[in-house]
C-alpha atoms as a PDB file:
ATOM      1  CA  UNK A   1       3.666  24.335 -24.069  1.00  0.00           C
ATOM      2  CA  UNK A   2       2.790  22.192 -20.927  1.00  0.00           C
ATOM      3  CA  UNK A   3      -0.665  22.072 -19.895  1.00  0.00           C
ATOM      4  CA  UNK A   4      -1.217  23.515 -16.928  1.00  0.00           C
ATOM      5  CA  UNK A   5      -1.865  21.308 -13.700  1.00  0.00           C
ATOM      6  CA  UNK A   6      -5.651  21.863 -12.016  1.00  0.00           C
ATOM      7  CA  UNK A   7      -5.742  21.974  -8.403  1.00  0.00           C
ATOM      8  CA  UNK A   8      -5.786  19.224  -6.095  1.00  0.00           C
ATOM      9  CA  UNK A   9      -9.103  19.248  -3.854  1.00  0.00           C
ATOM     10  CA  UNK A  10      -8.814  20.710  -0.682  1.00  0.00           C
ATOM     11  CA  UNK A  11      -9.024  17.657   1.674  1.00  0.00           C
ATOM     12  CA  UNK A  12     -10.097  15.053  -0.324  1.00  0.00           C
ATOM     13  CA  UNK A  13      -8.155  11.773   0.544  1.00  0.00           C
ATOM     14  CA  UNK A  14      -8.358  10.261  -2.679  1.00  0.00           C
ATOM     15  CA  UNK A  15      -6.198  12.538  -5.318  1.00  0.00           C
ATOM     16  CA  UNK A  16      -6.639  11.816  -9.136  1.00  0.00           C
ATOM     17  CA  UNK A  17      -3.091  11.593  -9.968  1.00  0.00           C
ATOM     18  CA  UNK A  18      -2.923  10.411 -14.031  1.00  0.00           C
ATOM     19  CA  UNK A  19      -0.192   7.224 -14.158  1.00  0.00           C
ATOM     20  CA  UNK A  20      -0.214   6.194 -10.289  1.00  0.00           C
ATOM     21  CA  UNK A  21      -2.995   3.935  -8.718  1.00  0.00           C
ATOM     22  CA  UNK A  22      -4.861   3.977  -5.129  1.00  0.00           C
ATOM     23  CA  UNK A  23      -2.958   7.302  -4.461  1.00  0.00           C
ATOM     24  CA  UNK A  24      -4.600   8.780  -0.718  1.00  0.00           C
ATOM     25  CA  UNK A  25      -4.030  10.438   1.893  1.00  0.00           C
ATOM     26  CA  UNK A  26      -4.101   9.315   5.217  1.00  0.00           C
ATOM     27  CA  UNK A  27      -5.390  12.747   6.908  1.00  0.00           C
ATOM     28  CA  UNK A  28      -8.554  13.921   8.705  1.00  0.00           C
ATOM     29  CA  UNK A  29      -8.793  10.753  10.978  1.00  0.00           C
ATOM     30  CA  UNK A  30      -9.509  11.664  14.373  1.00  0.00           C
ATOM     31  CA  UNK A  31      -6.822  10.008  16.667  1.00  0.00           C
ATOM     32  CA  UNK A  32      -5.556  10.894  20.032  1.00  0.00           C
ATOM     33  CA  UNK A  33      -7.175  12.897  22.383  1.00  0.00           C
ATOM     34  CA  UNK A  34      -9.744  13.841  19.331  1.00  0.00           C
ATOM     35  CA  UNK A  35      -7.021  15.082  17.698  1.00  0.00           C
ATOM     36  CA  UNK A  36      -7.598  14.981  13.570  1.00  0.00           C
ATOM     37  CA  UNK A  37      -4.150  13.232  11.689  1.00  0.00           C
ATOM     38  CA  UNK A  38      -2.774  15.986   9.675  1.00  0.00           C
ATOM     39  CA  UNK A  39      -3.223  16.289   6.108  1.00  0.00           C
ATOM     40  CA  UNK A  40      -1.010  16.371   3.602  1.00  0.00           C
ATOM     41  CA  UNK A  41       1.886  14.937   5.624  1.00  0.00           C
ATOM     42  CA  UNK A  42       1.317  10.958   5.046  1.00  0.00           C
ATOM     43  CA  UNK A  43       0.173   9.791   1.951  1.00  0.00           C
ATOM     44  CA  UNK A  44      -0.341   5.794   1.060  1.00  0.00           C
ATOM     45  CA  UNK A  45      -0.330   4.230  -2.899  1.00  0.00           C
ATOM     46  CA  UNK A  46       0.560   2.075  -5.606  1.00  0.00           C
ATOM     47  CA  UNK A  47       3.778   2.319  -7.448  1.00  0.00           C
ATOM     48  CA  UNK A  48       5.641   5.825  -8.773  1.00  0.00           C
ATOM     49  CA  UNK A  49       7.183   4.629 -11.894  1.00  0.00           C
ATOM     50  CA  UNK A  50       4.485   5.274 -14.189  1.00  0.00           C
ATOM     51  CA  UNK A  51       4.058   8.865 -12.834  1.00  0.00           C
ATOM     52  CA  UNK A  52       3.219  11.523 -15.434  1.00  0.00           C
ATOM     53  CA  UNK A  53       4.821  15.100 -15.743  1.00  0.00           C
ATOM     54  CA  UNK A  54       1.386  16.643 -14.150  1.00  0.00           C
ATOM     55  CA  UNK A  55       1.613  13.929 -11.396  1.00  0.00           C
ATOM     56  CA  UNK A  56       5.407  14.505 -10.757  1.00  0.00           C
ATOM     57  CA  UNK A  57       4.497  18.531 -10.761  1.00  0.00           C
ATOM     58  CA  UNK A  58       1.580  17.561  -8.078  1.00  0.00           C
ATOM     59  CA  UNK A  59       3.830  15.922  -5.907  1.00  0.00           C
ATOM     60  CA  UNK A  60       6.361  18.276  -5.885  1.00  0.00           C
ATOM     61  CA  UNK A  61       3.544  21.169  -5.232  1.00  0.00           C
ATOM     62  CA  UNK A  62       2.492  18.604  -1.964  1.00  0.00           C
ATOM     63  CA  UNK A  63       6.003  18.926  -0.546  1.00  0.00           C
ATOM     64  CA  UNK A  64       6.206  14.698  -0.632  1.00  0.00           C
ATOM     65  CA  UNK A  65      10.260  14.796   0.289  1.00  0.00           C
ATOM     66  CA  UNK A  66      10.569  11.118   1.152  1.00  0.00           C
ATOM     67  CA  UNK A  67       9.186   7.958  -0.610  1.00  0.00           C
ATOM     68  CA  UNK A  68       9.187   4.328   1.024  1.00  0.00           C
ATOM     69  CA  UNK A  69       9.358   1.451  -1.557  1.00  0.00           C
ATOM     70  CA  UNK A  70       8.354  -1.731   0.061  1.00  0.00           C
ATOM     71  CA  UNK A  71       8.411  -3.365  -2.914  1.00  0.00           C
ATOM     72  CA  UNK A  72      11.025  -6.230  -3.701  1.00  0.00           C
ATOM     73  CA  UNK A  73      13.898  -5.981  -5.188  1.00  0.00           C
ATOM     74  CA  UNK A  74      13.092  -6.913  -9.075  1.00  0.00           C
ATOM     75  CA  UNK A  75       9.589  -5.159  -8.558  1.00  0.00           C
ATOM     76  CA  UNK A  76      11.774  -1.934  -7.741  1.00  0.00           C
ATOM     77  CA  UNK A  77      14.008  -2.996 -10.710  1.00  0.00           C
ATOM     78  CA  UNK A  78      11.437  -3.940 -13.564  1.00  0.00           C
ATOM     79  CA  UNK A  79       9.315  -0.361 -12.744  1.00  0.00           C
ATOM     80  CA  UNK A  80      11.812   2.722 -11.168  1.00  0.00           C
ATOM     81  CA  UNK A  81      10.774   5.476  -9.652  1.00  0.00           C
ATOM     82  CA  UNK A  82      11.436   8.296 -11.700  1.00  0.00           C
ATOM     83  CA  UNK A  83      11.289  11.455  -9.343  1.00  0.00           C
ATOM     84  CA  UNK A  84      14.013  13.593  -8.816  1.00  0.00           C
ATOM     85  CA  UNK A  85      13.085  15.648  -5.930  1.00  0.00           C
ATOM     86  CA  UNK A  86      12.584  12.818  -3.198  1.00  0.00           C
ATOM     87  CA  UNK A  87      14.902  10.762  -0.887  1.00  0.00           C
ATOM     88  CA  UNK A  88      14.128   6.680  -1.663  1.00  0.00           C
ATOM     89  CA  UNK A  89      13.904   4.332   1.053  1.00  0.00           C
ATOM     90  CA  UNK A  90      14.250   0.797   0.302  1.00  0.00           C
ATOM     91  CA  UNK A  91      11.878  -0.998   2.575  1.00  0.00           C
ATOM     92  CA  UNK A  92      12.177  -4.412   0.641  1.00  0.00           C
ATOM     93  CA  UNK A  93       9.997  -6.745   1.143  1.00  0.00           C
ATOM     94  CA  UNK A  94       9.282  -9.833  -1.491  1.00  0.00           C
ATOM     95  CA  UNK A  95       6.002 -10.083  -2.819  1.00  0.00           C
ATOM     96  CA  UNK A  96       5.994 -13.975  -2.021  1.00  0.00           C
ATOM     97  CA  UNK A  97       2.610 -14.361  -2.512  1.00  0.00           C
ATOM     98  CA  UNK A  98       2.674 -13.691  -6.269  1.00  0.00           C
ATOM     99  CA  UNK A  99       5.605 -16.912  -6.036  1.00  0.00           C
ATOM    100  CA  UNK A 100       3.552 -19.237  -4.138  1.00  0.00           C
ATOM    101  CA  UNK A 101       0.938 -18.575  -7.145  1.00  0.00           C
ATOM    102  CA  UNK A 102       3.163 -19.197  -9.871  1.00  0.00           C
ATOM    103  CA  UNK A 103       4.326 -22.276  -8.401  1.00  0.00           C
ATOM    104  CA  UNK A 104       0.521 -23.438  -7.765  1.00  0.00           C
ATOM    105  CA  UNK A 105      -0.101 -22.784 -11.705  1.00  0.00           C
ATOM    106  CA  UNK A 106       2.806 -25.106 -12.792  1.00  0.00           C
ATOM    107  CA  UNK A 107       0.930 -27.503 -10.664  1.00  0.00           C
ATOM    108  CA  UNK A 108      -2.324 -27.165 -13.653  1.00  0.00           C
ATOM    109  CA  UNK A 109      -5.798 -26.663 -12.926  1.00  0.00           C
ATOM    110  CA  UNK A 110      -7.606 -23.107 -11.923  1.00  0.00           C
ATOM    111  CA  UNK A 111      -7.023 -21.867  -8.433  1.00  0.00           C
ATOM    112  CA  UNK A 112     -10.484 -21.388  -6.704  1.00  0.00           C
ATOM    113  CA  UNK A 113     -11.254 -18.685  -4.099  1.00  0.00           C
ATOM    114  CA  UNK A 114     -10.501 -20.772  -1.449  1.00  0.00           C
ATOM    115  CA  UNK A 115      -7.169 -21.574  -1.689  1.00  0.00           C
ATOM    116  CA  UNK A 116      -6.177 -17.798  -2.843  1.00  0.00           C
ATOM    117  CA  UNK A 117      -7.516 -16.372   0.454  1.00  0.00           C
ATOM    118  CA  UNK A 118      -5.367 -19.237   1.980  1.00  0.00           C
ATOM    119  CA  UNK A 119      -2.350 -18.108   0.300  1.00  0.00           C
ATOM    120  CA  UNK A 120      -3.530 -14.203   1.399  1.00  0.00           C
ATOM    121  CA  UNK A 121      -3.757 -14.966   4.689  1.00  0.00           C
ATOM    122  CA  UNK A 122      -0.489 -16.741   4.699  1.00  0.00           C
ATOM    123  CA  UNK A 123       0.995 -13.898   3.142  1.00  0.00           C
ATOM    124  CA  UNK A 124      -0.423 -11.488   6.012  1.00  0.00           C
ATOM    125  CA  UNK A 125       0.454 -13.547   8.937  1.00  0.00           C
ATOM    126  CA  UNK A 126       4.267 -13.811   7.289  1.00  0.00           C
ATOM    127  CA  UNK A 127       4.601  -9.739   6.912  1.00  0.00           C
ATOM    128  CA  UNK A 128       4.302  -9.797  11.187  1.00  0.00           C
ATOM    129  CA  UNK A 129       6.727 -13.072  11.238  1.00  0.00           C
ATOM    130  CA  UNK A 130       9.066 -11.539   8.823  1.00  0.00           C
ATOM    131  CA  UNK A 131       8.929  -7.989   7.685  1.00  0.00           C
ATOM    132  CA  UNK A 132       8.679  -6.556  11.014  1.00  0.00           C
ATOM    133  CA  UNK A 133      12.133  -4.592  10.707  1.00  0.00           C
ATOM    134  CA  UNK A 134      10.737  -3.380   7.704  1.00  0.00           C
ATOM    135  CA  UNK A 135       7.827  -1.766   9.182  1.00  0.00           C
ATOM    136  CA  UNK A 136      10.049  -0.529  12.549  1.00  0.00           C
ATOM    137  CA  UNK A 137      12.393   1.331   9.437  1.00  0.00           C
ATOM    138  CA  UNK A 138       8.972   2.853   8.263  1.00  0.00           C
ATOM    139  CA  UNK A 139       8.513   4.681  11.586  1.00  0.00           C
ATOM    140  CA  UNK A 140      12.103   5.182  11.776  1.00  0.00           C
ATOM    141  CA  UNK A 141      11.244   7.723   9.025  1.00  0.00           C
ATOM    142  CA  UNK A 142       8.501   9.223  10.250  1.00  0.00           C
ATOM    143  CA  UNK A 143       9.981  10.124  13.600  1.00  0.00           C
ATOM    144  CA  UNK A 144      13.298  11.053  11.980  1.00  0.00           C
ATOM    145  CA  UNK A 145      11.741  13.095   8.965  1.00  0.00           C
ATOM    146  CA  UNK A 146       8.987  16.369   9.451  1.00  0.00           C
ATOM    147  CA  UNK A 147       8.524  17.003   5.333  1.00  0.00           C
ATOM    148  CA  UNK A 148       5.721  14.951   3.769  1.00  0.00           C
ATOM    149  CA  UNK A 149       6.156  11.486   2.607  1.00  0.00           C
ATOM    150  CA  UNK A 150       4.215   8.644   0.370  1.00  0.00           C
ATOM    151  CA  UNK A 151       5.089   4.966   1.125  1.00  0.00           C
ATOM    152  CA  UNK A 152       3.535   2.430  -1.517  1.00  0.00           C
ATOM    153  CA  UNK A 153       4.351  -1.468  -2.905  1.00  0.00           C
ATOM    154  CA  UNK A 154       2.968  -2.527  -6.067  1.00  0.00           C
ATOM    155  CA  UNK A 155      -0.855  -1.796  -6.156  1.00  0.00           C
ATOM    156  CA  UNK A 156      -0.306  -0.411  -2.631  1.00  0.00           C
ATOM    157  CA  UNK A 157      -3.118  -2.509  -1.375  1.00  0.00           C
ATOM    158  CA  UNK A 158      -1.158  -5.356   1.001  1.00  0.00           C
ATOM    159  CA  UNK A 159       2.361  -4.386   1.989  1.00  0.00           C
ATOM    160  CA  UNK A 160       0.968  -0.726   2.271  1.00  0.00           C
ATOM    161  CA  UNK A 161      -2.412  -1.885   3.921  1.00  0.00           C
ATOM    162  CA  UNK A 162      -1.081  -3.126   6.619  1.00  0.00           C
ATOM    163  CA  UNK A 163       1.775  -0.344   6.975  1.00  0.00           C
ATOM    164  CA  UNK A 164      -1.213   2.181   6.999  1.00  0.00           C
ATOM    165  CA  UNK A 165      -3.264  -0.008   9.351  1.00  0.00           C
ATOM    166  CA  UNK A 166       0.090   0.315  11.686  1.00  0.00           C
ATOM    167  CA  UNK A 167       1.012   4.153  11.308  1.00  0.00           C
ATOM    168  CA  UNK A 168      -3.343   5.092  12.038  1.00  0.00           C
ATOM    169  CA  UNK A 169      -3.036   2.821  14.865  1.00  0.00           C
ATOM    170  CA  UNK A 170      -0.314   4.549  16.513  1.00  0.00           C
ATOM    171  CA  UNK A 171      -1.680   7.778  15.725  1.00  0.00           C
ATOM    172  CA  UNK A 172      -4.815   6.588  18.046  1.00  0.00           C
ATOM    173  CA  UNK A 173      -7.448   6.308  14.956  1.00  0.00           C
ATOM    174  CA  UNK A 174     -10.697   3.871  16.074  1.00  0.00           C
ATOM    175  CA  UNK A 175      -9.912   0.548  14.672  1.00  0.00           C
ATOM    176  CA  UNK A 176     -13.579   0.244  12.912  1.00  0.00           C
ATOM    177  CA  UNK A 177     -12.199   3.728  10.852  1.00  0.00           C
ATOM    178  CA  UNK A 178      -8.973   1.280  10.108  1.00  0.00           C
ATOM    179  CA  UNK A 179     -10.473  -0.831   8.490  1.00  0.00           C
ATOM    180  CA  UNK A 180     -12.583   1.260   6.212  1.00  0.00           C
ATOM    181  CA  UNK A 181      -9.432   2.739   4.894  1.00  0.00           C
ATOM    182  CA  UNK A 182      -7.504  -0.421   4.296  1.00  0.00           C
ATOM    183  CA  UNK A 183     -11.010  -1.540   2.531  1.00  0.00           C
ATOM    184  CA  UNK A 184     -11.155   1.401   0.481  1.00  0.00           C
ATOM    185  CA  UNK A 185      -8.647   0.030  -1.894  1.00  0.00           C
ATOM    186  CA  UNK A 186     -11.340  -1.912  -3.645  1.00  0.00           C
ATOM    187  CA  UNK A 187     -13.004   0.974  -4.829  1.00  0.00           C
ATOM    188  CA  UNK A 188      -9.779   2.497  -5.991  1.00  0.00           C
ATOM    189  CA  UNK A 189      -7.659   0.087  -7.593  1.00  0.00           C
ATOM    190  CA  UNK A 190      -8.309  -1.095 -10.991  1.00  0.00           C
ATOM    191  CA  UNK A 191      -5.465  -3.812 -11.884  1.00  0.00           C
ATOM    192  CA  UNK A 192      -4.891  -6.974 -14.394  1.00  0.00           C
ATOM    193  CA  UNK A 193      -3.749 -10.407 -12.261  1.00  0.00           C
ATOM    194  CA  UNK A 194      -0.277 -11.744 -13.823  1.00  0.00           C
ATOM    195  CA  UNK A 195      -1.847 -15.120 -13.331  1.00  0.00           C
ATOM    196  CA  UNK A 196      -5.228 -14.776 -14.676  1.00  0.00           C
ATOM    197  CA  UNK A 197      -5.592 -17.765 -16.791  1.00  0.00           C
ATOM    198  CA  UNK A 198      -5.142 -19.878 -13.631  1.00  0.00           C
ATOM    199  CA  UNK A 199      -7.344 -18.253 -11.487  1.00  0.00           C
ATOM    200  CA  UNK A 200     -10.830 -18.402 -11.917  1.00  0.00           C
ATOM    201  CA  UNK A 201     -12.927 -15.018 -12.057  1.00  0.00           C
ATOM    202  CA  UNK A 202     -13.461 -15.267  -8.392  1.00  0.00           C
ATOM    203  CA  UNK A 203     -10.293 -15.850  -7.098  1.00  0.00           C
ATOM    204  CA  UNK A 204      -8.924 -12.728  -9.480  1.00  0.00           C
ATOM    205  CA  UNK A 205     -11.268 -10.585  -7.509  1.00  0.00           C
ATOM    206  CA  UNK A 206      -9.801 -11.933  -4.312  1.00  0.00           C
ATOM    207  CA  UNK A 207      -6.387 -11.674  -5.339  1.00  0.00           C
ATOM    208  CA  UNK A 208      -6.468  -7.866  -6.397  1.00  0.00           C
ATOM    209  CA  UNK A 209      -8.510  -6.440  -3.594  1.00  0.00           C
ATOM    210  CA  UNK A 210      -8.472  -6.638   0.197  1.00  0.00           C
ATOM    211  CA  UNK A 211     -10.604  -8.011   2.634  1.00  0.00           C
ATOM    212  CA  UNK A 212     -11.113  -7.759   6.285  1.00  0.00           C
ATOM    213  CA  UNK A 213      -9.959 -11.605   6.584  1.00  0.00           C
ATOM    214  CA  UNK A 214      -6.251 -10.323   5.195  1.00  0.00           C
ATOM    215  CA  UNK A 215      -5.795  -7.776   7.820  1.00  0.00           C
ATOM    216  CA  UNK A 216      -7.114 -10.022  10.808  1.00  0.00           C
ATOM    217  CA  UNK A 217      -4.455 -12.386  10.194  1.00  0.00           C
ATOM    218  CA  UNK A 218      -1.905  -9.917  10.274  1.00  0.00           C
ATOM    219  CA  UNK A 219      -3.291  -8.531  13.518  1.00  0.00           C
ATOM    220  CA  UNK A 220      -3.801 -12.111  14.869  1.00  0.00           C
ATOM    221  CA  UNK A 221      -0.468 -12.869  14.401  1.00  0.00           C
ATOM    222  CA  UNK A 222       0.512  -9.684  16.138  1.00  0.00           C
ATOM    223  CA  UNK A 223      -1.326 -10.247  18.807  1.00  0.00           C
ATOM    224  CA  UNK A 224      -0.071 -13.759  19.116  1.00  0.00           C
ATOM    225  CA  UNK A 225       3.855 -13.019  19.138  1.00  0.00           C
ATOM    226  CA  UNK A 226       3.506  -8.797  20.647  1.00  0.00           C
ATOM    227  CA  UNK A 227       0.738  -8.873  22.849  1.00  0.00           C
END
């Protein structure tokens, strides 16, 4: 007999889903006119594919009708999403950083703080110069689609930082209340780095959480080429 599945908290942002990481929702920020962002409609994570029958049965019971996978195309590959009530979106977008890395190690020697932030930044600053059809075909969606939805990457930390940062800014949320949910990640994510032999302890820390540095590029480099 299945277990049954407890309640989700009211309005809490975070929701304790079993097999999927950094799992929130984006409600409850005051935006326009000091209107609140509705909750329950727009929810930001890591990957689906290690979902669990409870978590599948909580996401149904949220009404999530559309997920947006801006992972690339072997990430989407090596770990599929297994639900069966949603529409997919392919919103591809490689996870270069994670390449640049792996060419570094061949290199030898540990990779310092330093130069991961580099490669972070770089990484930010190349989503703008890049990805930005991606991130117009995210809000394709959401103008196109009223049922609730749940876009995510890997860890949903970088790709989906920013694509949060982007959807509460045109929503009118402050830009200091931005930023504490993009930094909120690093109390919710707890992940292994593919490279952690080569990086020293530091630089692990660096690469699997998010700092305010990260998202400035990105908005830099926005500001730069959109004004």
């Amino acid at each position: 007999m299945s277990q049954p599945v407890p309640p989700l908290p009211a309005w809490s942002r975070s929701l304790p889903l079993q097999g999927i990481q950094n799992f929130r929702d984006l409600g409850g920020y005051i935006g326009h006119e000091g209107r609140p962002v509705k909750w329950r409609q727009i929810f930001r994570s890591g990957h689906l594919a290690h979902a669990t029958a409870q978590d599948r049965h909580q996401l149904q019971s949220l009404g999530v009708r559309h997920v947006l996978d801006f992972r690339g195309v072997e990430e989407s590959a090596a770990a599929v999403c297994g639900l069966d009530h949603v529409q997919l979106h392919a919103l591809s977008i490689e996870p270069t950083v994670h390449y640049r890395l792996e060419e570094r190690a061949r290199q030898g020697g540990v990779m310092g703080p330093e130069e991961v932030t580099g490669f972070m930044r770089e990484t930010y600053e190349n989503f703008v110069l890049h990805n930005s059809a991606r991130f117009k075909q995210l809000f394709d969606v959401l103008l196109g689609h009223s049922e609730p939805l749940v876009f995510h990457c890997t860890y949903g930390k970088d790709r989906t930082g920013l694509a949060a940062v982007l959807v509460l800014h045109s929503l009118g949320v402050d830009a200091a209340t931005i930023e504490q949910d993009y930094l909120l990640t690093n109390q919710l994510l707890n992940a292994t780095p593919r490279l952690g032999k080569v990086l020293s302890e530091e630089a692990q820390r660096v690469l699997l959480g998010v700092q305010s540095d990260f998202l400035d590029a990105s908005l830099a480099t926005i500001q730069a080429h959109y004004g």
